[in-house]
N, C-alpha and C. Protein backbone atom coordinates (compact mmCIF):
# COMPACT_ATOMS: atom_id res chain seq x y z
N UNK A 1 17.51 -17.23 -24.20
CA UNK A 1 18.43 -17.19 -23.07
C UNK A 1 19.78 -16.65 -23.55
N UNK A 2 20.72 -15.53 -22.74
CA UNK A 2 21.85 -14.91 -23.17
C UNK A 2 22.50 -15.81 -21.70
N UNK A 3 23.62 -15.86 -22.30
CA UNK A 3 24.83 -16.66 -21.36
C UNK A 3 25.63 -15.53 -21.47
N UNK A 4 26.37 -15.08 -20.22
CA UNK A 4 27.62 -13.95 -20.51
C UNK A 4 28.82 -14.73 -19.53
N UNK A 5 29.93 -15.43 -20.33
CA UNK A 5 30.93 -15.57 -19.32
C UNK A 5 32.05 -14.53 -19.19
N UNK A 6 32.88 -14.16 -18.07
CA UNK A 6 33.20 -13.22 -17.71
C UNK A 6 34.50 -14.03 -16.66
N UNK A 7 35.45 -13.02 -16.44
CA UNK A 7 36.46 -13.74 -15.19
C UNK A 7 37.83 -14.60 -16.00
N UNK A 8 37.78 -14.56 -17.36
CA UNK A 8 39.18 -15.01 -17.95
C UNK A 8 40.32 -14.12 -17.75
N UNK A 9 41.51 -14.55 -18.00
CA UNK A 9 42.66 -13.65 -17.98
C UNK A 9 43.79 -14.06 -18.09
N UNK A 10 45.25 -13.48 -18.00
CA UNK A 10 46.24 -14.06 -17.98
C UNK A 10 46.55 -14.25 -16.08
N UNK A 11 46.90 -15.54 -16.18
CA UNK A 11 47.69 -15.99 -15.00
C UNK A 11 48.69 -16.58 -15.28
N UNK A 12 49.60 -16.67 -13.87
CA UNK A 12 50.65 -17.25 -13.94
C UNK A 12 50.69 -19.15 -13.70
N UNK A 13 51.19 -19.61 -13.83
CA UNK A 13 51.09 -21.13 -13.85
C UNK A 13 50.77 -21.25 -12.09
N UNK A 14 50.00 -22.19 -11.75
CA UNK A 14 50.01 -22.03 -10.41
C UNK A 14 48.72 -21.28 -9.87
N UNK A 15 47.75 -20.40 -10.43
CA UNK A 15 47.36 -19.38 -10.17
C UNK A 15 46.12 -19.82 -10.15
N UNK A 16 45.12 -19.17 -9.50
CA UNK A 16 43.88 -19.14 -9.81
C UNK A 16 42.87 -18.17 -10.34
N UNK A 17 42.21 -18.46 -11.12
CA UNK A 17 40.54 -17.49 -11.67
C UNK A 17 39.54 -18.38 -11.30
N UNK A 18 38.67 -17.83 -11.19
CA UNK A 18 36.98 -18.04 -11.25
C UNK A 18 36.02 -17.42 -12.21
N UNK A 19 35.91 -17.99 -12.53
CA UNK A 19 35.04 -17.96 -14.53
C UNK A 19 33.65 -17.92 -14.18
N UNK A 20 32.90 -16.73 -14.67
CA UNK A 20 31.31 -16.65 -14.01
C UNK A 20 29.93 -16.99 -15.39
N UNK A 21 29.64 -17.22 -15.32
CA UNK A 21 28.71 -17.65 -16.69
C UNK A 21 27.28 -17.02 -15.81
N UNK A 22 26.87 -15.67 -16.22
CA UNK A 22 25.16 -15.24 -15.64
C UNK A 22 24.36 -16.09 -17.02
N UNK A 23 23.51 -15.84 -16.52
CA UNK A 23 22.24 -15.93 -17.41
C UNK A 23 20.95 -14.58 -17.49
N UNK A 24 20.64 -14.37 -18.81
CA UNK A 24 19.37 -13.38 -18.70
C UNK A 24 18.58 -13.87 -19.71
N UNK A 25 17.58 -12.91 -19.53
CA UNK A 25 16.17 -13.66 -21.07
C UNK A 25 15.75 -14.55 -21.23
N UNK A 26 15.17 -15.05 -20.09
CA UNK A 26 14.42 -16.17 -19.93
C UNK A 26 12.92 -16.60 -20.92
N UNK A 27 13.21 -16.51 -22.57
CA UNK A 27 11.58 -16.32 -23.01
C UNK A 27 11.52 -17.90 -23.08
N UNK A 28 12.45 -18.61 -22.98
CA UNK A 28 11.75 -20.60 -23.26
C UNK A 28 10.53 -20.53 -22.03
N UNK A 29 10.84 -19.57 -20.45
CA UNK A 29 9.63 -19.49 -19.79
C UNK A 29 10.25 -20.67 -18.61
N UNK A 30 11.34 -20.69 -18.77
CA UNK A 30 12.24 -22.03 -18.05
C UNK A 30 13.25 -20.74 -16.97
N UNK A 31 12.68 -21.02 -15.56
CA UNK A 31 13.86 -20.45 -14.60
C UNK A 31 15.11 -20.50 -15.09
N UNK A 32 15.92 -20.17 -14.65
CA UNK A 32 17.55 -20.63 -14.97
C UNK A 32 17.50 -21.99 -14.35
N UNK A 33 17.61 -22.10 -13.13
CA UNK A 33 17.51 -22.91 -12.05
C UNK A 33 17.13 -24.16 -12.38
N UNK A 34 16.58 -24.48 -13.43
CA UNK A 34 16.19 -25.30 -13.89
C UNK A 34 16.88 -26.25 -15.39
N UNK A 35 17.96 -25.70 -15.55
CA UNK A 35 18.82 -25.84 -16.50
C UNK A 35 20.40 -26.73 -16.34
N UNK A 36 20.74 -27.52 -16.95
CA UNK A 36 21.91 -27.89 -16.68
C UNK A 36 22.73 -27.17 -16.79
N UNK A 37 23.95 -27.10 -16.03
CA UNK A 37 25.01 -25.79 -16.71
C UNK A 37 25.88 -26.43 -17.33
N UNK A 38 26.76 -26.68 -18.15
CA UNK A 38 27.96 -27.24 -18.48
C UNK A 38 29.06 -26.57 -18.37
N UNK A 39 30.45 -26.48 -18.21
CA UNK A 39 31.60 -25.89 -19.18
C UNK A 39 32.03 -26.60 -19.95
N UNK A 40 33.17 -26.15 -21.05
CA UNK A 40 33.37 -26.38 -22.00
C UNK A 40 34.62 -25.75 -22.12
N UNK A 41 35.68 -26.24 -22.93
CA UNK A 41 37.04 -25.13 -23.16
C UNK A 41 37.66 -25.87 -24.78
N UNK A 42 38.45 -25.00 -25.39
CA UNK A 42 39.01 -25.40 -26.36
C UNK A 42 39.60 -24.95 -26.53
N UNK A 43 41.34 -25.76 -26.52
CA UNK A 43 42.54 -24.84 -27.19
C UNK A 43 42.95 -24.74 -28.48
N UNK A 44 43.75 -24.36 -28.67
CA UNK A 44 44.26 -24.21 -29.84
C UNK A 44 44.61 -25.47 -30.51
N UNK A 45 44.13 -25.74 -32.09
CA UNK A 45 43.88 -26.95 -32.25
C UNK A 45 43.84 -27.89 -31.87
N UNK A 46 42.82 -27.97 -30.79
CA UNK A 46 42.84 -29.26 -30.04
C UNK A 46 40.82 -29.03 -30.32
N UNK A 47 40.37 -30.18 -29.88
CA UNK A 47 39.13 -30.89 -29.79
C UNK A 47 38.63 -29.27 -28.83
N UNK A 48 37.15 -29.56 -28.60
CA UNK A 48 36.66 -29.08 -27.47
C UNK A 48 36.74 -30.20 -27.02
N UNK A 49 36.63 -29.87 -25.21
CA UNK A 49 36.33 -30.81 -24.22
C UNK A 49 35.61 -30.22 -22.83
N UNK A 50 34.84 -31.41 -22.58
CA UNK A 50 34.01 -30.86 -21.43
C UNK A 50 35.02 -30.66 -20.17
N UNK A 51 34.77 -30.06 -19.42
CA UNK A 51 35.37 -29.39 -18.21
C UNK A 51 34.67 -29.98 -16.85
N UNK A 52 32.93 -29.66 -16.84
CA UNK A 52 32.19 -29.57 -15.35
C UNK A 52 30.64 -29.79 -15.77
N UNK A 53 30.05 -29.98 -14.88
CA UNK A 53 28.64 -29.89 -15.38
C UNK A 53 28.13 -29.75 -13.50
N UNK A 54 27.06 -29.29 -13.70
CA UNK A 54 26.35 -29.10 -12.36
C UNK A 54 24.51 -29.07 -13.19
N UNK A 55 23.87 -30.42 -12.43
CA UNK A 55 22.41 -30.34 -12.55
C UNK A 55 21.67 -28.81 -11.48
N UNK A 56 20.50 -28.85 -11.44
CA UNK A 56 19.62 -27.80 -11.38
C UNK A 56 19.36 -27.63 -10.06
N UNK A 57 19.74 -29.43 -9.31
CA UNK A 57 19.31 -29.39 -8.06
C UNK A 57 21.23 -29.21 -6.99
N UNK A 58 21.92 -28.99 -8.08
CA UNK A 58 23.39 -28.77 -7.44
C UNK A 58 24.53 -29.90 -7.64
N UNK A 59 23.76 -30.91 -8.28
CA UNK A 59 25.13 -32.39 -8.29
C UNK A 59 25.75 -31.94 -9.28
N UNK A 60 26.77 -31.90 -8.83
CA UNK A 60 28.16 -31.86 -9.98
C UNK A 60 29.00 -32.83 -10.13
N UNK A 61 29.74 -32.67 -11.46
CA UNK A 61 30.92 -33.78 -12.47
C UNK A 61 31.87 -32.68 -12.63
N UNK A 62 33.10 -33.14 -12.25
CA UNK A 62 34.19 -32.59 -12.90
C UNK A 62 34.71 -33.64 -13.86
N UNK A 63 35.03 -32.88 -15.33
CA UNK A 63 35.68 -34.07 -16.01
C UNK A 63 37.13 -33.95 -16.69
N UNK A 64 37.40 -32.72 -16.28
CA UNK A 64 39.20 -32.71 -15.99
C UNK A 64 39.44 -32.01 -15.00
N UNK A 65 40.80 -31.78 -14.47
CA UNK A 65 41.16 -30.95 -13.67
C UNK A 65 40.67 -31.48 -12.24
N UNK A 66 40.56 -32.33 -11.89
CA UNK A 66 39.50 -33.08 -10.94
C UNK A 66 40.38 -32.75 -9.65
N UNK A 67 39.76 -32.39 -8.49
CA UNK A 67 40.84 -32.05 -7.53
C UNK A 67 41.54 -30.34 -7.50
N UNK A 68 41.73 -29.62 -8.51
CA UNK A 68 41.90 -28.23 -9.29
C UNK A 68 40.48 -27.52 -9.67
N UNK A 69 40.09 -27.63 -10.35
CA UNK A 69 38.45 -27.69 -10.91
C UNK A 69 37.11 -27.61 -9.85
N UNK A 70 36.23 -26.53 -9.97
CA UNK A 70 34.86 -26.71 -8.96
C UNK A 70 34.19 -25.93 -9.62
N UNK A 71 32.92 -26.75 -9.90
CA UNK A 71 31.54 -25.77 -10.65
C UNK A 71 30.45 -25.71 -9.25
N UNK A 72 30.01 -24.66 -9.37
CA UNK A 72 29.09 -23.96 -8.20
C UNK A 72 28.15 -23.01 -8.91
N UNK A 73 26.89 -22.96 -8.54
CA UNK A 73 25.77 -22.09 -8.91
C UNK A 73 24.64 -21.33 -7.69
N UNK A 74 24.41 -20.16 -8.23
CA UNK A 74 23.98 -19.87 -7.31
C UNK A 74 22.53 -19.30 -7.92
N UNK A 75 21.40 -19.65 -7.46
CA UNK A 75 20.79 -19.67 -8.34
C UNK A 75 19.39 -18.23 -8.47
N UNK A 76 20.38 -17.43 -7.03
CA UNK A 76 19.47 -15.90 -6.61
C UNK A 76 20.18 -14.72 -8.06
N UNK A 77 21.53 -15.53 -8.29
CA UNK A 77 22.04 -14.77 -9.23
C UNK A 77 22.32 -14.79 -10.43
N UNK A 78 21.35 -16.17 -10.72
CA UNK A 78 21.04 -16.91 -12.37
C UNK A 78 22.64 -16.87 -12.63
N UNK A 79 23.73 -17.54 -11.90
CA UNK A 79 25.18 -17.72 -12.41
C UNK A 79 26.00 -19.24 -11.91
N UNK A 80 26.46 -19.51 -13.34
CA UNK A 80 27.28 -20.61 -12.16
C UNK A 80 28.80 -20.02 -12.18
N UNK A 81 29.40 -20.13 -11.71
CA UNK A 81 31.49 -20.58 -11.36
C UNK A 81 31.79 -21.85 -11.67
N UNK A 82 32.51 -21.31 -11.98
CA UNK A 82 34.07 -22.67 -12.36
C UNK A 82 35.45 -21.80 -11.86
N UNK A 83 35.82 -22.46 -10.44
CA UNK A 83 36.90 -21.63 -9.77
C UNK A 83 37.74 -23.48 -10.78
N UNK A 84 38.93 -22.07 -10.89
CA UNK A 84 40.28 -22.81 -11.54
C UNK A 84 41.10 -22.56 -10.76
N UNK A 85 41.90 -23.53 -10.45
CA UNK A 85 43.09 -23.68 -9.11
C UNK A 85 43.99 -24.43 -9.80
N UNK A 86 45.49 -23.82 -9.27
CA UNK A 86 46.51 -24.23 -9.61
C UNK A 86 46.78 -25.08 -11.21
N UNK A 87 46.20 -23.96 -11.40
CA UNK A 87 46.73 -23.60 -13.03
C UNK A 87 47.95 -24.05 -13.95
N UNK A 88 47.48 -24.88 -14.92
CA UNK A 88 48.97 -25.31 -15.68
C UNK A 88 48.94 -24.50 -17.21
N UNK A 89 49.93 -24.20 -17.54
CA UNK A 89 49.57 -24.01 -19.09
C UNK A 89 48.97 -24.50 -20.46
N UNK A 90 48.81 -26.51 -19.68
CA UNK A 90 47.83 -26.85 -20.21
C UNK A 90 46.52 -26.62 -20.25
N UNK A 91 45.98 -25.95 -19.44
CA UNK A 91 44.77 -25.17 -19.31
C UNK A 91 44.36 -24.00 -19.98
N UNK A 92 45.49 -23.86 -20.57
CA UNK A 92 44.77 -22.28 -21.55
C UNK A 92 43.82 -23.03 -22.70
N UNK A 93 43.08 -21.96 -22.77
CA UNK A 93 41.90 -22.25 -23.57
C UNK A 93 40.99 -21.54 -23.64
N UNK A 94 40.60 -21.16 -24.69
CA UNK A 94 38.49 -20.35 -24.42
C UNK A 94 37.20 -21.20 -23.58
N UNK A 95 36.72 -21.02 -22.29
CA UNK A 95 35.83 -21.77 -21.89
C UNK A 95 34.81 -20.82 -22.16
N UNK A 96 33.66 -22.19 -22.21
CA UNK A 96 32.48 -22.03 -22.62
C UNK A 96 31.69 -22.01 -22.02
N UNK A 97 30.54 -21.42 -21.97
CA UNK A 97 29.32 -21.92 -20.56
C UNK A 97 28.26 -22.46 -21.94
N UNK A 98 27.57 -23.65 -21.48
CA UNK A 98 26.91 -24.04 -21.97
C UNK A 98 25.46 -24.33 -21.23
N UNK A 99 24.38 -23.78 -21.59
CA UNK A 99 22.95 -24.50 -20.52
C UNK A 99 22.11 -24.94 -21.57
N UNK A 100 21.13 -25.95 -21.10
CA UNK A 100 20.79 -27.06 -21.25
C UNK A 100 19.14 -26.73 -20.94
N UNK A 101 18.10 -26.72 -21.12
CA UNK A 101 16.96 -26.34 -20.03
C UNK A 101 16.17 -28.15 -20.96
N UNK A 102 14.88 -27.93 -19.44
CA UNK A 102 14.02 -28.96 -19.56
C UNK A 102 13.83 -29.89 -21.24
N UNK A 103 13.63 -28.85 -21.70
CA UNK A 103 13.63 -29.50 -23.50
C UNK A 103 14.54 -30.11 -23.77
N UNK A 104 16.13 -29.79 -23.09
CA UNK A 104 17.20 -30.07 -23.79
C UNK A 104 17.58 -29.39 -24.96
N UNK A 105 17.12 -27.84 -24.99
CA UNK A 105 17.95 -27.14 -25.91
C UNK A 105 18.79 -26.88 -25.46
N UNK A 106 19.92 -26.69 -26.51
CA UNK A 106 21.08 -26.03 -26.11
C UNK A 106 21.33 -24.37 -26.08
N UNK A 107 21.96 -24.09 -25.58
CA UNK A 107 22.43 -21.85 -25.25
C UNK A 107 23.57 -21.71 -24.96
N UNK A 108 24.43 -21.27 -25.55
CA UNK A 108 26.18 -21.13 -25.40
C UNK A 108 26.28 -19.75 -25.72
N UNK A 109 27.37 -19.41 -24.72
CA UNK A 109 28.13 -18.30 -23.99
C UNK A 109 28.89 -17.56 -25.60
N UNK A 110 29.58 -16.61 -25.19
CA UNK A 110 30.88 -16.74 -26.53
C UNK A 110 32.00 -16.51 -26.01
N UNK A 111 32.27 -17.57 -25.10
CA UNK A 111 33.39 -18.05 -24.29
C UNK A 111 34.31 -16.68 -23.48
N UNK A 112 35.01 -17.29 -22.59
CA UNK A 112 36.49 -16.21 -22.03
C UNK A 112 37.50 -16.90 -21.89
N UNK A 113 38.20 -15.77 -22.46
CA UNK A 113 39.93 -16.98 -22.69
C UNK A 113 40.51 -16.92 -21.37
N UNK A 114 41.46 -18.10 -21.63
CA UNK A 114 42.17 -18.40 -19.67
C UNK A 114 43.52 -18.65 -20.90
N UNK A 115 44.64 -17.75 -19.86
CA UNK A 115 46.10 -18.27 -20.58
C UNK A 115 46.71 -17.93 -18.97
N UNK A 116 47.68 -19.33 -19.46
CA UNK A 116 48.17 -19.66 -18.11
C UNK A 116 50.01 -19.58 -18.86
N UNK A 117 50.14 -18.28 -18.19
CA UNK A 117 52.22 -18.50 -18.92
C UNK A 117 52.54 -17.65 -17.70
N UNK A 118 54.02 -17.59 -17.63
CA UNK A 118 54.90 -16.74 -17.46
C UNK A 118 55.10 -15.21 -18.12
């Protein structure tokens, strides 16, 4: 499985992006659709930390940004979103798309940076 995230950039504080994570190369033989999605972000020396998660059948966790933050998938286009709203500069960071399939292997993206300045 290839993860491609896509949709980082510079914004202004306040601002919004929507961060797209597709999926292709399905050889585990596992739909997408069938996969947990996660995000993931990490700044500059700081920890990673989880962001969102959305199961296969659509329930989602936001685990920062709660209220700012929404993971959505669509699953005709093997992609999920993570729309980012009102943007702080604590939010810059490389996010990650992370999926998950039936086995519980893991498949990670090679992230897109979000910088949130002036």
């Amino acid at each position: 499985l290839q993860l491609v995230e896509s949709g980082g950039g510079l914004v202004q504080p306040g601002g919004s992006l929507r961060l797209s994570c597709e999926a292709s190369g399905f050889a585990s033989g596992f739909a997408f659709d069938r996969y947990i999605v996660r995000w993931d972000r990490q700044a500059p020396e700081k920890e990673r930390e989880s962001v969102a998660a959305i199961t296969s059948v659509g329930s989602s966790t936001v685990y920062v940004g709660s209220g700012r933050f929404t993971i959505s998938r669509d699953h005709a286009k093997n992609t999920v979103y993570l729309q980012l709203n009102n943007l702080t500069p604590e939010d810059t960071a490389v996010y990650y798309c992370n999926a998950i399939d039936p086995r519980f292997v893991n498949y990670w993206g090679q992230g897109t940076q979000v910088t949130v300045a002036t």
